[in-house]
C-alpha atoms as a PDB file:
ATOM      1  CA  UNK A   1     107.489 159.329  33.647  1.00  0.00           C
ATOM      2  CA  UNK A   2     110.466 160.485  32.135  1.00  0.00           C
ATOM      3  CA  UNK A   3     108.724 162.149  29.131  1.00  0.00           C
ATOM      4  CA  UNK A   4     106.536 163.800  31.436  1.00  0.00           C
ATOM      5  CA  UNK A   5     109.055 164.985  33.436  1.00  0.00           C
ATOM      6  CA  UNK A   6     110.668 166.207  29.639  1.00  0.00           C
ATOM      7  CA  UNK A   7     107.604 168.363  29.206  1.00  0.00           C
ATOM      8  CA  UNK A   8     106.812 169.641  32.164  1.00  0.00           C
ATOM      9  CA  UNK A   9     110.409 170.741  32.687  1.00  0.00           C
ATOM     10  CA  UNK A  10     111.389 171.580  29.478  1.00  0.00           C
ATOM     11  CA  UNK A  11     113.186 174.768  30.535  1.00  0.00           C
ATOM     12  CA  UNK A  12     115.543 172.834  33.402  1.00  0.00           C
ATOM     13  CA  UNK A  13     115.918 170.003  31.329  1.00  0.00           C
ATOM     14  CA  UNK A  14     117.699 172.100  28.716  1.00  0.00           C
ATOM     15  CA  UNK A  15     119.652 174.363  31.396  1.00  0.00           C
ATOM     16  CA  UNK A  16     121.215 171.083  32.537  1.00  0.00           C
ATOM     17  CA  UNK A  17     122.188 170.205  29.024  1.00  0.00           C
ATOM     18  CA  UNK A  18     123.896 173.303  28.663  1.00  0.00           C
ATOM     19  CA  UNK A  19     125.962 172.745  31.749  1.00  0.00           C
ATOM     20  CA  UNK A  20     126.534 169.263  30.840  1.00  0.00           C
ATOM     21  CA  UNK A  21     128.100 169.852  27.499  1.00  0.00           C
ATOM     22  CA  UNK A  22     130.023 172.756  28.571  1.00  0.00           C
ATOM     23  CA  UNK A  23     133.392 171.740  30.391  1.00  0.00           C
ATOM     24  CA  UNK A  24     134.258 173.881  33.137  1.00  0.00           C
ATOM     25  CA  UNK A  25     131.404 175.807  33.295  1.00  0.00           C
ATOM     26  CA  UNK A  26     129.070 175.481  36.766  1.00  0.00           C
ATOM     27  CA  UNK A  27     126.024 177.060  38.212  1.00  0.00           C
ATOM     28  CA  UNK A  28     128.260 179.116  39.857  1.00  0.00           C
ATOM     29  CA  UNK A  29     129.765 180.934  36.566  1.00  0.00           C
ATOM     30  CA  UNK A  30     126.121 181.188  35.000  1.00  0.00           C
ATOM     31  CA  UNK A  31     125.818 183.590  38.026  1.00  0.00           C
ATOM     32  CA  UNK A  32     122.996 183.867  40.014  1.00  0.00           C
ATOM     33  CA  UNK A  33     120.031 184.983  38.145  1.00  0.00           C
ATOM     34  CA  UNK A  34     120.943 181.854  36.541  1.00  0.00           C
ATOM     35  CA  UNK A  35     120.560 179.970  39.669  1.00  0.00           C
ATOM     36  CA  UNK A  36     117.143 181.311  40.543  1.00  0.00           C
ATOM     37  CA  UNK A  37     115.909 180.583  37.326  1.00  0.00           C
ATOM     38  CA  UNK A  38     116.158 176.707  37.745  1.00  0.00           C
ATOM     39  CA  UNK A  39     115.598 176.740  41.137  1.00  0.00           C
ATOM     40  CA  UNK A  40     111.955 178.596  40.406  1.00  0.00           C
ATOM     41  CA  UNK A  41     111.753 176.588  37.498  1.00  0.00           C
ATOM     42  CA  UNK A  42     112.200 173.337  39.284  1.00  0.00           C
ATOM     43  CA  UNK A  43     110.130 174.003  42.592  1.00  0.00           C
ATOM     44  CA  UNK A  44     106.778 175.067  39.924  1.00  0.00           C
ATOM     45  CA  UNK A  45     107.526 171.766  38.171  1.00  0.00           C
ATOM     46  CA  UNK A  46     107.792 169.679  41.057  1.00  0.00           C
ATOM     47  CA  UNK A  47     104.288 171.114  42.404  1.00  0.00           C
ATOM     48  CA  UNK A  48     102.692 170.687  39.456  1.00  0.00           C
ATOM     49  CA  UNK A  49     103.273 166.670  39.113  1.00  0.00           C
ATOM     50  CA  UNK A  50     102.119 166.149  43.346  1.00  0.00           C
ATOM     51  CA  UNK A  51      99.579 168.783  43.645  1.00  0.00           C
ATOM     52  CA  UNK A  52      96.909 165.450  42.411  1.00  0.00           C
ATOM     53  CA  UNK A  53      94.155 166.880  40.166  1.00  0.00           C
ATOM     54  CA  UNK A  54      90.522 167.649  40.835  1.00  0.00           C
ATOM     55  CA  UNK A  55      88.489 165.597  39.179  1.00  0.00           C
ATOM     56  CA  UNK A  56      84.736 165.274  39.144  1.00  0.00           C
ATOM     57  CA  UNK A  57      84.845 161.858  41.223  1.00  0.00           C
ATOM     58  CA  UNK A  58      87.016 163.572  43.404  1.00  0.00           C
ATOM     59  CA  UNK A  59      84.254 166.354  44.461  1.00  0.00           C
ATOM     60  CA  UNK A  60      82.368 166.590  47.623  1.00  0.00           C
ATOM     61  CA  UNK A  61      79.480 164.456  46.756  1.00  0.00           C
ATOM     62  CA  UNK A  62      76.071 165.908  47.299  1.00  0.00           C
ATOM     63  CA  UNK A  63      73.063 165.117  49.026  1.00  0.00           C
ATOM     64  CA  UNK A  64      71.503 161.949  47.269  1.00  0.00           C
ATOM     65  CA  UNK A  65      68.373 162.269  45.290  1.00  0.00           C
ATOM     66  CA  UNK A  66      65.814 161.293  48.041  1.00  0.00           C
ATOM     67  CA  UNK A  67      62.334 158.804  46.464  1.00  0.00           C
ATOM     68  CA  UNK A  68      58.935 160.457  47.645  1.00  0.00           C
ATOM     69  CA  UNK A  69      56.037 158.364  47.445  1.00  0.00           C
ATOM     70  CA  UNK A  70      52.644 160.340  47.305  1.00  0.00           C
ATOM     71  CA  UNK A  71      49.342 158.756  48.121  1.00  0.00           C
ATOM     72  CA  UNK A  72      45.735 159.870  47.737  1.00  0.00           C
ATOM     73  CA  UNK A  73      42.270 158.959  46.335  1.00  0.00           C
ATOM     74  CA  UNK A  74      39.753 160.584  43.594  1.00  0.00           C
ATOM     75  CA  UNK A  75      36.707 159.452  46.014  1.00  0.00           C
ATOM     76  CA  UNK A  76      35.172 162.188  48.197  1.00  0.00           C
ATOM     77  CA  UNK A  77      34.968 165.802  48.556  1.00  0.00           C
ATOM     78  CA  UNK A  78      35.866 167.371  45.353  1.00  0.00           C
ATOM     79  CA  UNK A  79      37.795 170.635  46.949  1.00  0.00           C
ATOM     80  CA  UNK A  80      40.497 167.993  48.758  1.00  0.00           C
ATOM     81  CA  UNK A  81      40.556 166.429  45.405  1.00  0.00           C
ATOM     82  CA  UNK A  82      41.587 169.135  43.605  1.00  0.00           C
ATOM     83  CA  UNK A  83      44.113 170.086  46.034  1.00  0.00           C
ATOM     84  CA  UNK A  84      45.975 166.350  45.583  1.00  0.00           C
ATOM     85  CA  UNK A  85      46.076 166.683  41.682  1.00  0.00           C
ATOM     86  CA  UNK A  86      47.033 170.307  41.763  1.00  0.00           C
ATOM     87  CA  UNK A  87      49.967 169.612  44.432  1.00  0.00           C
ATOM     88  CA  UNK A  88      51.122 166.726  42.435  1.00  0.00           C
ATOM     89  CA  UNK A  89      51.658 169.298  39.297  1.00  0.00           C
ATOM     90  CA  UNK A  90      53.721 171.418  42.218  1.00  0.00           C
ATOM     91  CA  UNK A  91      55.556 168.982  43.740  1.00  0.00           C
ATOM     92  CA  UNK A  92      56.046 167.127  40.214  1.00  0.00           C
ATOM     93  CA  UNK A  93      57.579 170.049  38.760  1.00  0.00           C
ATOM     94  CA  UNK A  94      59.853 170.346  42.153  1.00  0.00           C
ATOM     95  CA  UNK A  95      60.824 167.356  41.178  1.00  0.00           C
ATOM     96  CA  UNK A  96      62.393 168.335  38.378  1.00  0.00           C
ATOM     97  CA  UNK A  97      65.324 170.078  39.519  1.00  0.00           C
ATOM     98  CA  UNK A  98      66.542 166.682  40.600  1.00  0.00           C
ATOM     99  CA  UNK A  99      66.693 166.978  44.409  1.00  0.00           C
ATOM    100  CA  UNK A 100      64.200 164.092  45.040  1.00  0.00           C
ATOM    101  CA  UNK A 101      62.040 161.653  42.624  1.00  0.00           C
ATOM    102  CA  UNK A 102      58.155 161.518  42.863  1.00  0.00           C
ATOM    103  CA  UNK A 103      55.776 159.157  42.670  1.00  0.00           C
ATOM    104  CA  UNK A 104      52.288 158.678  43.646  1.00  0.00           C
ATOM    105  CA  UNK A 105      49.334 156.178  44.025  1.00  0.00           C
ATOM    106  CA  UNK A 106      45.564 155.802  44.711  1.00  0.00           C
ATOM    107  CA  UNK A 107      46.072 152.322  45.604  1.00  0.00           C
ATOM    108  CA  UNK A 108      46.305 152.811  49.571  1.00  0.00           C
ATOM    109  CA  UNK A 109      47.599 148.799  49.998  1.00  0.00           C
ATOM    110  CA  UNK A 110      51.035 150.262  48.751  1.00  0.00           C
ATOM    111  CA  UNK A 111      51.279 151.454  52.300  1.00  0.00           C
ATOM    112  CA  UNK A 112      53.230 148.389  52.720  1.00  0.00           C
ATOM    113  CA  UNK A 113      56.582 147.144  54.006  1.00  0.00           C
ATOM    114  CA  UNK A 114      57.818 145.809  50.395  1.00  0.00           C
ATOM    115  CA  UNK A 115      56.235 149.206  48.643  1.00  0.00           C
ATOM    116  CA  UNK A 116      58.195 151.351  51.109  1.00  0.00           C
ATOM    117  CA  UNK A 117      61.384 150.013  51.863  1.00  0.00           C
ATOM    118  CA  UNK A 118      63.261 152.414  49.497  1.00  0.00           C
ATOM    119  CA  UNK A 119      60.943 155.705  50.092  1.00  0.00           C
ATOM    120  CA  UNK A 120      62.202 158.148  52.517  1.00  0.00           C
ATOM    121  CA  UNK A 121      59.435 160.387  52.400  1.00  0.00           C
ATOM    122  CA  UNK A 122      55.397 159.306  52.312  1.00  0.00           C
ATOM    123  CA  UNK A 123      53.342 161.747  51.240  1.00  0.00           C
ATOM    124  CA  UNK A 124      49.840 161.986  52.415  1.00  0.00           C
ATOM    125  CA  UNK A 125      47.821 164.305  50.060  1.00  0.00           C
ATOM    126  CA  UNK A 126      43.866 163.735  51.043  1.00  0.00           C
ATOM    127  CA  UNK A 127      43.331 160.385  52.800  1.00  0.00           C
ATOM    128  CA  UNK A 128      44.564 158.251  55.551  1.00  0.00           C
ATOM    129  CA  UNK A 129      45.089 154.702  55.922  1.00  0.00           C
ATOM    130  CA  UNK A 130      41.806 152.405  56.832  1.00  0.00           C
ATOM    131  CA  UNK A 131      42.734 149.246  56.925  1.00  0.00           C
ATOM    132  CA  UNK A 132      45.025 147.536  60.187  1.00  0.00           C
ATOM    133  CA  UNK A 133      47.111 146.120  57.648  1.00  0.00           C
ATOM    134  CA  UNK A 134      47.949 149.749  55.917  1.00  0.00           C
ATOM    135  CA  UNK A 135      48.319 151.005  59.771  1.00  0.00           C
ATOM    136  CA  UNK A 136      50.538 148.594  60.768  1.00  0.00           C
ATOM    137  CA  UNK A 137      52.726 149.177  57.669  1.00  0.00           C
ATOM    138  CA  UNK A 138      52.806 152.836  58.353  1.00  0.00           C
ATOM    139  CA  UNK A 139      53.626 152.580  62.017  1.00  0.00           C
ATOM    140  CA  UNK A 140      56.683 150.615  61.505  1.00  0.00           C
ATOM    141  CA  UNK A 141      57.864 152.778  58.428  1.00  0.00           C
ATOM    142  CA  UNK A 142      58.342 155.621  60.939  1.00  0.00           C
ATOM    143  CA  UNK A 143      59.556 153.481  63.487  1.00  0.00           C
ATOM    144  CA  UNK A 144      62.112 152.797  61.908  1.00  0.00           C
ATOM    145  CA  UNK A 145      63.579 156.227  60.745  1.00  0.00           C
ATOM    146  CA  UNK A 146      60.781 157.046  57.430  1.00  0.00           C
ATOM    147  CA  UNK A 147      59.140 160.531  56.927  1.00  0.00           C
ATOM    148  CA  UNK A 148      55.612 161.519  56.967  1.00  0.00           C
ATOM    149  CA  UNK A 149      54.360 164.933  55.144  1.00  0.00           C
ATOM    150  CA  UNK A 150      50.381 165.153  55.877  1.00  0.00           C
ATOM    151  CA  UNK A 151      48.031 167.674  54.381  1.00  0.00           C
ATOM    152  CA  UNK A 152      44.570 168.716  55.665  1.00  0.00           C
ATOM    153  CA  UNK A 153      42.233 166.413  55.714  1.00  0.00           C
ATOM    154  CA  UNK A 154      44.865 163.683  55.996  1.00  0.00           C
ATOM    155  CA  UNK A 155      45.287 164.216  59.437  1.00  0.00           C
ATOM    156  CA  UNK A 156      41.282 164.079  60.255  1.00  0.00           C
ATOM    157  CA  UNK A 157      40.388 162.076  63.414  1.00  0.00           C
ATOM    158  CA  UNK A 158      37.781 161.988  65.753  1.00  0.00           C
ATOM    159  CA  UNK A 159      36.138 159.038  68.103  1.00  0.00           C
ATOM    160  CA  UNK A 160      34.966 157.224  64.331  1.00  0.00           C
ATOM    161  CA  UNK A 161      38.566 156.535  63.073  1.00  0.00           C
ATOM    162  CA  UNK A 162      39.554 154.452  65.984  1.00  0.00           C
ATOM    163  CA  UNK A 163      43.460 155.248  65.658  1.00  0.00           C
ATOM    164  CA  UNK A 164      44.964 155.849  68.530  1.00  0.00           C
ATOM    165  CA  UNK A 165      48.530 155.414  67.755  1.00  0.00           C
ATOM    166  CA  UNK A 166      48.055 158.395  64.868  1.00  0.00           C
ATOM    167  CA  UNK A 167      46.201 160.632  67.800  1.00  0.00           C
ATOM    168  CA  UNK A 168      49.750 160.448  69.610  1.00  0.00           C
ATOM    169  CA  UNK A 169      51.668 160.826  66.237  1.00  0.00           C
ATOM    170  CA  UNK A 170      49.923 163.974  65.773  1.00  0.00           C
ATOM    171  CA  UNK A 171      50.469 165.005  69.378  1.00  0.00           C
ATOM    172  CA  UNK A 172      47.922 163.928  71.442  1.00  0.00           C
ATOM    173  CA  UNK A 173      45.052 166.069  69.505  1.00  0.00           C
ATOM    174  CA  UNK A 174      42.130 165.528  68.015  1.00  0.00           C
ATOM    175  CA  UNK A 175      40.476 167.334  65.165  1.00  0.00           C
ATOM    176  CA  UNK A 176      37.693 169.612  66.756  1.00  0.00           C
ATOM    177  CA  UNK A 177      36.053 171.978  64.154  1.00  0.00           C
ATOM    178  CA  UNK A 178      36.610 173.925  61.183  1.00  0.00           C
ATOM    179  CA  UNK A 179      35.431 177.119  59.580  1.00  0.00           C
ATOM    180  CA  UNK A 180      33.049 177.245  56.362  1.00  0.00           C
ATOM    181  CA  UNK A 181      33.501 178.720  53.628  1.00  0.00           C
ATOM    182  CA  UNK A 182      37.360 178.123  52.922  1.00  0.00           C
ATOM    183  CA  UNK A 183      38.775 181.894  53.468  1.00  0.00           C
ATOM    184  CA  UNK A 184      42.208 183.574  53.216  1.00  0.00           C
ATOM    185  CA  UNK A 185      43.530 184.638  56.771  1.00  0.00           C
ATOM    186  CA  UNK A 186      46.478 186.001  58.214  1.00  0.00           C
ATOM    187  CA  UNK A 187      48.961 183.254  59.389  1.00  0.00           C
ATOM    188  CA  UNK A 188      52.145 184.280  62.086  1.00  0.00           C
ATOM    189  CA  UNK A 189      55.137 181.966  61.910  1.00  0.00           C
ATOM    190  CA  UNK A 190      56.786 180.960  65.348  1.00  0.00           C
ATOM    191  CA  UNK A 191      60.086 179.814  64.579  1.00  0.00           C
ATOM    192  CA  UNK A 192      61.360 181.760  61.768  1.00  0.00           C
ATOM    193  CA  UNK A 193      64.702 179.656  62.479  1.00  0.00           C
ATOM    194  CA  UNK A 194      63.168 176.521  61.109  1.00  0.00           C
ATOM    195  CA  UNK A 195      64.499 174.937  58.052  1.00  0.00           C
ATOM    196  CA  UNK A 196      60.805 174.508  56.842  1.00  0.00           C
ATOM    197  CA  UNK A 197      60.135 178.612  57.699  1.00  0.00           C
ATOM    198  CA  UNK A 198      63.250 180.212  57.014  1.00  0.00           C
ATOM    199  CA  UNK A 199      63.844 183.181  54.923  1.00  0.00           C
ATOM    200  CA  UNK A 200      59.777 183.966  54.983  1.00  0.00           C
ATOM    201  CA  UNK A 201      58.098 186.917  56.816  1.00  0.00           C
ATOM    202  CA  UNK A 202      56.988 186.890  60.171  1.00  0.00           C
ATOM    203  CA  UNK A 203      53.016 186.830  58.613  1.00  0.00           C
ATOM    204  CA  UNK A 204      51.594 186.353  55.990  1.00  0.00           C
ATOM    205  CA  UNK A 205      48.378 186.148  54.163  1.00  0.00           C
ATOM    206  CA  UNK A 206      47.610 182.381  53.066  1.00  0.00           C
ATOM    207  CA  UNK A 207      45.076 181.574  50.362  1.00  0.00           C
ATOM    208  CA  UNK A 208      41.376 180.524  50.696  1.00  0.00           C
ATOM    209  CA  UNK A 209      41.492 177.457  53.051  1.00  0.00           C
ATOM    210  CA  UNK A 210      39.301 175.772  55.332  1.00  0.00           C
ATOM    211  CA  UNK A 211      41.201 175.908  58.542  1.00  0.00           C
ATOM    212  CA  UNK A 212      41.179 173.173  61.166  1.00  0.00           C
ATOM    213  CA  UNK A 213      40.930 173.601  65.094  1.00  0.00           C
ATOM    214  CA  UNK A 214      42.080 171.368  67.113  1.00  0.00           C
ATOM    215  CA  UNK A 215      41.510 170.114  70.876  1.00  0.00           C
ATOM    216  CA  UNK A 216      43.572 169.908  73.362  1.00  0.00           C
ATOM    217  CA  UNK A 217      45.586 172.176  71.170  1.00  0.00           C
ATOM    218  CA  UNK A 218      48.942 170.597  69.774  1.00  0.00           C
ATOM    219  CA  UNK A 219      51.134 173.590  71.587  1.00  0.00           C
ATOM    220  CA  UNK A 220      50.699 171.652  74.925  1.00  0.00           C
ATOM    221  CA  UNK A 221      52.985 168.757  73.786  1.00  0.00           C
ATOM    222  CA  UNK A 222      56.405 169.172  74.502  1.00  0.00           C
ATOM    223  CA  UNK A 223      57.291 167.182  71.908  1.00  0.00           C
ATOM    224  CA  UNK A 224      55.433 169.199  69.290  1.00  0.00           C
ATOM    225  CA  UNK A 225      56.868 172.342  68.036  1.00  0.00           C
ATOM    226  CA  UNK A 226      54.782 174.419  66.480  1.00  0.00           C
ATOM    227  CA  UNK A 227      56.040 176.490  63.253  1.00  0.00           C
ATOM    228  CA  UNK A 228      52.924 178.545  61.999  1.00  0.00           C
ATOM    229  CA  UNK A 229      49.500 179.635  64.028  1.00  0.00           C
ATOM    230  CA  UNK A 230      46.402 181.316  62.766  1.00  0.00           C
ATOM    231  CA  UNK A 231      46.949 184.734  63.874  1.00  0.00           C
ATOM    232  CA  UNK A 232      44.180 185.899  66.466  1.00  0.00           C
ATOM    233  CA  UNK A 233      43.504 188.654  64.066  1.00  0.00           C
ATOM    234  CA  UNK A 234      41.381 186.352  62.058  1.00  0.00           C
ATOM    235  CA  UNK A 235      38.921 185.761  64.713  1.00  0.00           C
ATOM    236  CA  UNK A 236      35.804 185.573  64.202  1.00  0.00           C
ATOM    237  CA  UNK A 237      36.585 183.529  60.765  1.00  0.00           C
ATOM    238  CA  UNK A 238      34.195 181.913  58.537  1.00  0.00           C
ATOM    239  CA  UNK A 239      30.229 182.466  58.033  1.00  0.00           C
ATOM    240  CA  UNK A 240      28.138 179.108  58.314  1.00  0.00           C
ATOM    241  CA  UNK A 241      31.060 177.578  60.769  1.00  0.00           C
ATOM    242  CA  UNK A 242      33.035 179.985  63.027  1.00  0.00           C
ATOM    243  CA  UNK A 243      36.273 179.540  64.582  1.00  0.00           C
ATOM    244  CA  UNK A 244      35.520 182.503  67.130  1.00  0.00           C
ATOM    245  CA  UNK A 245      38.681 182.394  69.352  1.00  0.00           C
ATOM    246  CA  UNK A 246      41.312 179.498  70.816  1.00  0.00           C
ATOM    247  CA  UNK A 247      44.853 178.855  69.733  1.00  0.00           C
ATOM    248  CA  UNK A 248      45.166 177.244  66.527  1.00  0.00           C
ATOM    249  CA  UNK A 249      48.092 176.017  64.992  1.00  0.00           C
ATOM    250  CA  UNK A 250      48.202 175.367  61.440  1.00  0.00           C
ATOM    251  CA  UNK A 251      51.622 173.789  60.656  1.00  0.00           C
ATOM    252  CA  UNK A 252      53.961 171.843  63.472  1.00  0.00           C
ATOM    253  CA  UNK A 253      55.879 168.599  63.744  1.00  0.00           C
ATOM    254  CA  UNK A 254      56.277 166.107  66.827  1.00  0.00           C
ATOM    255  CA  UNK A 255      59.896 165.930  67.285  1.00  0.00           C
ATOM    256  CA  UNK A 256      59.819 162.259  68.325  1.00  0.00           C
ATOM    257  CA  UNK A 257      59.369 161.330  64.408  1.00  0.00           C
ATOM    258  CA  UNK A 258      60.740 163.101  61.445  1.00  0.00           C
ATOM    259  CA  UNK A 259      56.887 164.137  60.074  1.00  0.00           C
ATOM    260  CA  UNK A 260      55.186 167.584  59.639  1.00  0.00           C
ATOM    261  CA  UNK A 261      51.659 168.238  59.293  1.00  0.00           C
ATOM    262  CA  UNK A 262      50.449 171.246  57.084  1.00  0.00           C
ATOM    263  CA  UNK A 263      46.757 172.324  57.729  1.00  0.00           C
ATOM    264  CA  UNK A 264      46.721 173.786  54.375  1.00  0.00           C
ATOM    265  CA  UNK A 265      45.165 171.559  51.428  1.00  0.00           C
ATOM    266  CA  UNK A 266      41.435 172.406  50.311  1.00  0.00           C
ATOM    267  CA  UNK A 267      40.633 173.567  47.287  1.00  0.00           C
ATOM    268  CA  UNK A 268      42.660 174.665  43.813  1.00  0.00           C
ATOM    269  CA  UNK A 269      43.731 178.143  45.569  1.00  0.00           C
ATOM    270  CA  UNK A 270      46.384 176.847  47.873  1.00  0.00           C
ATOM    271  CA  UNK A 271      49.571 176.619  45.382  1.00  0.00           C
ATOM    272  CA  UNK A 272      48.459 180.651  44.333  1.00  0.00           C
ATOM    273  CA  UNK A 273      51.185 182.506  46.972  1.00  0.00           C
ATOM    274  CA  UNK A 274      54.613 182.745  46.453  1.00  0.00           C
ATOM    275  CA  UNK A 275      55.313 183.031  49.844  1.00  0.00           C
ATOM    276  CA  UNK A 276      53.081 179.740  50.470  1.00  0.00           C
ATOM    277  CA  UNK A 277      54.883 177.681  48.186  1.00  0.00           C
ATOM    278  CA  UNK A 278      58.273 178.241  49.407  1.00  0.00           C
ATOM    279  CA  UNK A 279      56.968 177.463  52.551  1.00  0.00           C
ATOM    280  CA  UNK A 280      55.185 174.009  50.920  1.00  0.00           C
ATOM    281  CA  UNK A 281      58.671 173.783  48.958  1.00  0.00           C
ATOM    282  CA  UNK A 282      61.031 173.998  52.309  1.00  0.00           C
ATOM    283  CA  UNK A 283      58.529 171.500  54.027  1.00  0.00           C
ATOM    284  CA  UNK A 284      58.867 168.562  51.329  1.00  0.00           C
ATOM    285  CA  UNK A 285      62.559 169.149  51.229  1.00  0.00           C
ATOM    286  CA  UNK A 286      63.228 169.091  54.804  1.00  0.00           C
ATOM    287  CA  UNK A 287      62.052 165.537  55.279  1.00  0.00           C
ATOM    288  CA  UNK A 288      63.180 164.685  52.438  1.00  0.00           C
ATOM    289  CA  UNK A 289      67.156 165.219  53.026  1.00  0.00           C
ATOM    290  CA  UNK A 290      66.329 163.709  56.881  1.00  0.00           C
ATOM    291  CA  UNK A 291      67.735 167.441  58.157  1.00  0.00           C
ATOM    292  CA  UNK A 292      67.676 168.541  61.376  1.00  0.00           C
ATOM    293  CA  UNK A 293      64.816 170.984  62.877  1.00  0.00           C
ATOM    294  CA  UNK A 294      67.135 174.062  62.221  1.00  0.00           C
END
């Protein structure tokens, strides 16, 4: 301590050697400017050895990286198969830039207490769960604080799919029709204060997609908020199937769970706007962090 003291004082230190080996001499004859001089001195060396240094460990920790677990199969329609692989190449390069880890599976048994444990965000790209056992597993996972990101077709249900738990999950509503062919149209955001919407414009246009309607519609839930709606503007949209009028939202989350669903995902065209992606990268990130709706 002493040596420290030595060379982080070195200027005092030698002042009071001066006055210490000359006899009859005080602070008082040095005069003052002599007297500031250590007193400046000593009060800069003093705050120098308390003021503690910042170190790296001693930094505001961030947010931890988050583990995102992705699942989806390579059986079925081709277009909602290209849309997994192509938003795994998104979502893997997101990945990246170290804010979460990614990982992803075919193998739909995975939707299981032991696989999920330390996931805070599943991922559901093109499929669902079939199986009671994969249900179960899923129903417990978000009762008990996980995070659900669903894409098109991964949200499909109708009186064949016998879920009824998932029908309130999503809201109360049930998938009722679609347009054909997959076409771009004009989307309007209804929350621009969201976490998931923020910083985009009040519409845009969205790439090719085959846009679900559903009954009643999700906007009658009070637990549901709704973040994006096809704009009326669109209507009538689509040739062989026509969504003609109704309200339709495209992307909205049930407040009593930490999930959004995102209408988008059919076809290779749907990563192709900027504007889209930052919207698909806000979304992911979100749950992820287990942030709040604003």
């Amino acid at each position: 301590m002493i040596a420290v003291l030595r060379t982080r004082f070195q200027v005092p230190f030698l002042c009071f050697s001066y006055l210490a080996t000359s006899p009859g001499r005080s602070i008082a004859a040095l005069g003052q400017r002599w007297a500031r001089t250590l007193c400046v001195f000593f009060i800069a060396g003093l705050a120098v050895l308390l003021v503690p240094s910042t170190s790296a460990a001693q930094q505001p920790p961030e947010h931890a990286r988050f583990h995102a677990l992705a699942f989806y199969t390579t059986k079925g329609e081709q277009d909602h198969i290209d849309f997994a692989l192509e938003a795994l190449r998104f979502y893997g390069d997101l990945a990246k830039k170290g804010s979460f880890t990614l990982a992803s599976t075919t193998d739909w048994n995975d939707m299981s207490a032991d696989k999920l444990k330390d996931i805070q965000l599943v991922i559901w790209l093109n499929d669902f769960p079939h199986t009671p056992e994969q249900r179960k597993a899923f129903e417990d996972y978000m009762a008990h604080g996980g995070a659900w990101l669903g894409f098109h077709v991964a949200a499909y249900n109708d009186e064949s799919t016998h879920w009824p738990w998932f029908v309130d999950f999503l809201g109360g509503t049930v998938f009722f029709g679609n347009n054909w062919p997959p076409l771009p149209a004009k989307l309007r955001i209804d929350d621009r204060t969201h976490a998931v919407t923020q910083n985009l414009p009040a519409t845009f246009i969205a790439p090719a997609n085959e846009w679900y309607i559903w009954k009643p519609s999700p906007r009658l839930n009070k637990d549901v908020k709704v973040l994006l709606t096809l704009d009326p503007q669109n209507y009538p949209i689509g040739l062989k199937d026509t969504i003609a009028s109704g309200d339709c939202p495209v992307v909205w989350t049930n407040t009593r769970f930490h999930m959004l669903y995102i209408n988008m995902g059919h076809g290779d065209k749907i990563f192709t706007s900027e504007i889209q992606n930052k919207l698909l990268e806000h979304a992911i990130l979100w749950l992820g962090t287990n942030g709040s709706s604003h």
